[in-house]
C-alpha atoms as a PDB file:
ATOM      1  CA  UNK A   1      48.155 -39.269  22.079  1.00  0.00           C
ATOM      2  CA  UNK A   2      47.441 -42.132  20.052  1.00  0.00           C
ATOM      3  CA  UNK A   3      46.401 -44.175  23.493  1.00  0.00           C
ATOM      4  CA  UNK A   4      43.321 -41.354  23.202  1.00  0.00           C
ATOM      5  CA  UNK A   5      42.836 -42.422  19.889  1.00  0.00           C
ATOM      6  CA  UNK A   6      43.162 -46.123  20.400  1.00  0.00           C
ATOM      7  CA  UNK A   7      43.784 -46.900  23.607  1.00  0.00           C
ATOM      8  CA  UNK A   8      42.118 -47.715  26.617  1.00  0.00           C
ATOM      9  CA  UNK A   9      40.718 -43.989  26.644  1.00  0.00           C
ATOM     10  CA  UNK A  10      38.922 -44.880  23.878  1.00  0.00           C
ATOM     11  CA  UNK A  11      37.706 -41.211  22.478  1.00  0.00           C
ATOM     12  CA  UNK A  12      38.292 -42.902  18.614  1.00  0.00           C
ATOM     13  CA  UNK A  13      39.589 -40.078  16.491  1.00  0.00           C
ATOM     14  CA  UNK A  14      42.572 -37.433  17.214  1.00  0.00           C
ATOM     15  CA  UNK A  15      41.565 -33.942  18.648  1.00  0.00           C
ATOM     16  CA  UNK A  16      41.500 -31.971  15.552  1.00  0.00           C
ATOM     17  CA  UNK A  17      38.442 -34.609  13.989  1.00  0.00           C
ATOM     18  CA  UNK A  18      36.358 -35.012  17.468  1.00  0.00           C
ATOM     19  CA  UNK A  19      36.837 -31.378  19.272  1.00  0.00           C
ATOM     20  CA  UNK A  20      34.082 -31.729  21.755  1.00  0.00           C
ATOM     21  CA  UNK A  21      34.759 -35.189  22.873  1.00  0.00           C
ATOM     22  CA  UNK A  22      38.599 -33.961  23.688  1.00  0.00           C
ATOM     23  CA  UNK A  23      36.788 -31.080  25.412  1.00  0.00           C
ATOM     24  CA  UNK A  24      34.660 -32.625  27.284  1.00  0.00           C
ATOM     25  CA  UNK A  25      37.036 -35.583  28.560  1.00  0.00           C
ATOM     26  CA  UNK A  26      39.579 -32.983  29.613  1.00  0.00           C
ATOM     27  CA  UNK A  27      39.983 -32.913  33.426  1.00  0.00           C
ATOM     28  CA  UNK A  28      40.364 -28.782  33.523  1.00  0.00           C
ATOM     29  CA  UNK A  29      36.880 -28.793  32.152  1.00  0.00           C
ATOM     30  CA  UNK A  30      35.840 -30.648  35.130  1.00  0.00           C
ATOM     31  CA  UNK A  31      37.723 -28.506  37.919  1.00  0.00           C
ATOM     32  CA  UNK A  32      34.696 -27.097  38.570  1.00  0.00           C
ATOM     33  CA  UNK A  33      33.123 -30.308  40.015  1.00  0.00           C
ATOM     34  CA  UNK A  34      35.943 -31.051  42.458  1.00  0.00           C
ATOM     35  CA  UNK A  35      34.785 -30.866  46.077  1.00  0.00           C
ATOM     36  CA  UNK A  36      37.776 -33.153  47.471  1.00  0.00           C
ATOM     37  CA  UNK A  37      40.962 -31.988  48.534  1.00  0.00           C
ATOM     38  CA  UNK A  38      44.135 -32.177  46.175  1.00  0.00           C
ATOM     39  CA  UNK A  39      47.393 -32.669  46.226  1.00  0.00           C
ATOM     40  CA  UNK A  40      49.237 -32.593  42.988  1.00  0.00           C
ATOM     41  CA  UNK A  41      52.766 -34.167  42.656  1.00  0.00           C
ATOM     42  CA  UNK A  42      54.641 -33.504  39.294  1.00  0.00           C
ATOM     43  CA  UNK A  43      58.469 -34.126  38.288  1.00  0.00           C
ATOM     44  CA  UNK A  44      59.438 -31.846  36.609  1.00  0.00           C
ATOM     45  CA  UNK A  45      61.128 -34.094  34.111  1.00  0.00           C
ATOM     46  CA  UNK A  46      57.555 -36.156  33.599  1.00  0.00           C
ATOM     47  CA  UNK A  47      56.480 -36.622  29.290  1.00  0.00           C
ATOM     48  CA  UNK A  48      53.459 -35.292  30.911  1.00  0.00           C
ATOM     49  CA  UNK A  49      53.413 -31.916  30.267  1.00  0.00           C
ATOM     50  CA  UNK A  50      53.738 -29.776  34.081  1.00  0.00           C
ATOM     51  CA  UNK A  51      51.566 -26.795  32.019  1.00  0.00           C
ATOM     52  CA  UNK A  52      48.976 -29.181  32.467  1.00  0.00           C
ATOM     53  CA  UNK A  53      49.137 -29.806  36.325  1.00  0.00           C
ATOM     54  CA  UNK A  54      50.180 -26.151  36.986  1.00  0.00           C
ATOM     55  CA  UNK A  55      46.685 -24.708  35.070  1.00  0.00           C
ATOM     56  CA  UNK A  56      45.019 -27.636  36.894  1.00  0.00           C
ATOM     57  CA  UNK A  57      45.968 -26.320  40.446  1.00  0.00           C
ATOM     58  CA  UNK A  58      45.909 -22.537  39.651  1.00  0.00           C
ATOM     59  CA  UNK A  59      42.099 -23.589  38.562  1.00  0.00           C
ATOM     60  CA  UNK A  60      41.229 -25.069  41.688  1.00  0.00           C
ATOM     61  CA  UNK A  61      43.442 -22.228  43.566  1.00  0.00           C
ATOM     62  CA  UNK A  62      41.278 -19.512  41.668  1.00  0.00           C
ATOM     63  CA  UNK A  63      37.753 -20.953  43.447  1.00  0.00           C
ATOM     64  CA  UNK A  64      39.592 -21.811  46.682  1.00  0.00           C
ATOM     65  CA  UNK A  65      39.531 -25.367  46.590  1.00  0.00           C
ATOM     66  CA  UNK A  66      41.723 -27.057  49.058  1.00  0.00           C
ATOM     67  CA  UNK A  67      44.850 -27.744  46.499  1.00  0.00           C
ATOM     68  CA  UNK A  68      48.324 -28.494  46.899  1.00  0.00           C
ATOM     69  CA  UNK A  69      50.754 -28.465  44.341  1.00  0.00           C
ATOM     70  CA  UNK A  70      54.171 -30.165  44.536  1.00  0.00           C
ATOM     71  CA  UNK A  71      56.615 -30.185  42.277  1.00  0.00           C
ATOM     72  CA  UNK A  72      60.011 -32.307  41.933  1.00  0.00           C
ATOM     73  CA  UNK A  73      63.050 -30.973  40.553  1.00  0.00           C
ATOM     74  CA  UNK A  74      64.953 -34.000  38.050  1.00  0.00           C
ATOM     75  CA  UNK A  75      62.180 -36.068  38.383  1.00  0.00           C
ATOM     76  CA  UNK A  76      60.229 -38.150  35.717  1.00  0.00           C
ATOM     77  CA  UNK A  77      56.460 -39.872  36.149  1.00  0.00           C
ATOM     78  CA  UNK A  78      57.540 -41.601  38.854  1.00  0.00           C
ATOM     79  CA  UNK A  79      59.416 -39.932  42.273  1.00  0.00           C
ATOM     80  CA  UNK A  80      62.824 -42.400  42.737  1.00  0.00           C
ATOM     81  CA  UNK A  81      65.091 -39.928  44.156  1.00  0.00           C
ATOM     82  CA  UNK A  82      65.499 -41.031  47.589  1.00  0.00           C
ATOM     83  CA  UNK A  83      65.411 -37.823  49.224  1.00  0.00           C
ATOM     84  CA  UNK A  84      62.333 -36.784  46.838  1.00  0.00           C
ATOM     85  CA  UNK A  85      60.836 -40.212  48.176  1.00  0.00           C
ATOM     86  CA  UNK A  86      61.235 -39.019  51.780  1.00  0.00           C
ATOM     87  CA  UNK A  87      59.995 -35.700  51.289  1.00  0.00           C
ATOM     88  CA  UNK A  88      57.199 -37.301  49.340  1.00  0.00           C
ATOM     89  CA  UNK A  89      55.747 -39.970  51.863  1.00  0.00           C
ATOM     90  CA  UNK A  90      56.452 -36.972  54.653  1.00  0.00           C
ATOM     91  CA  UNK A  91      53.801 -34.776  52.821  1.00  0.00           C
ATOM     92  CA  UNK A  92      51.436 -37.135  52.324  1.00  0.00           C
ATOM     93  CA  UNK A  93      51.272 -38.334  55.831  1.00  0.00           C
ATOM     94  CA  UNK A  94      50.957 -34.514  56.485  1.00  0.00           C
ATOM     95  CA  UNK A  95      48.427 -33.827  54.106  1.00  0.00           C
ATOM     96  CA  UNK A  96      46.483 -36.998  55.080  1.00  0.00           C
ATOM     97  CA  UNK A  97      46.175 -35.950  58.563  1.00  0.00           C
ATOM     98  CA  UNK A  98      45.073 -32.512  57.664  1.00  0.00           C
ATOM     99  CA  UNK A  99      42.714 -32.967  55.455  1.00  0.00           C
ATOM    100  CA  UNK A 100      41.432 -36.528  56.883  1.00  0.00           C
ATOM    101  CA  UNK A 101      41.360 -34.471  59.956  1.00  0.00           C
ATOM    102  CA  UNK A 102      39.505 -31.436  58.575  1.00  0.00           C
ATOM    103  CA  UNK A 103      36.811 -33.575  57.264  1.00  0.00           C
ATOM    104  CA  UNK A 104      35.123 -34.585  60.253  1.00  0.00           C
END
C-alpha cells in the first residue's frame, strides 16, 4: 500500500483521503476497455490478494471477453514449482497460438 502512496504509483495519499484517484486507477474499473485477450496466472500463495484476479476475470467473463484464468496451488508471485513451470510455459504456448492465431 504505501508504494501507492509513495511509490512509483505515485497516487500521493492512502485510499481513505483520495477515494476517486484509488477508483479511478483501479484496473476492475477499466475491464470495460479491454479488447485483448487474457490470460490470468495467480498462485495461490501470492501477497497479492487472488479476490482481486478472480473479480478481474469473472468481469471480463461476464461481457465475454476472451479470458483465461489460471490458478497455482502452493505458489507465491512468482511460479518455481517445476511441474507448475511446465504446465505454465505449456499454456502459454497454447494460448499464444490460439489467440495469435484467432487474430488474423
Amino acid at each position: 500500500m504505501l508504494m501507492l502512496e509513495k511509490g512509483f504509483m505515485g497516487l500521493g495519499d492512502p485510499p481513505w483521503q483520495a477515494t476517486e484517484r484509488y477508483r479511478d486507477a483501479s484496473p476492475i474499473s477499466q475491464v470495460g476497455k479491454v479488447q485483448t485477450p487474457v490470460m490470468i496466472v495467480h498462485g495461490d500463495l501470492d501477497y497479492i490478494p487472488i479476490q482481486q484476479a478472480e473479480e478481474f476475470f469473472t468481469a471480463l467473463y461476464r461481457q465475454g471477453k476472451r479470458s483465461v484464468f489460471v490458478r497455482y496451488h502452493g505458489e507465491g508471485h512468482g511460479i518455481s514449482n517445476r511441474p507448475n513451470v511446465l504446465d505454465f510455459w505449456e499454456r502459454f504456448r497454447g494460448w499464444m497460438a490460439e489467440t495469435l492465431n484467432s487474430q488474423n
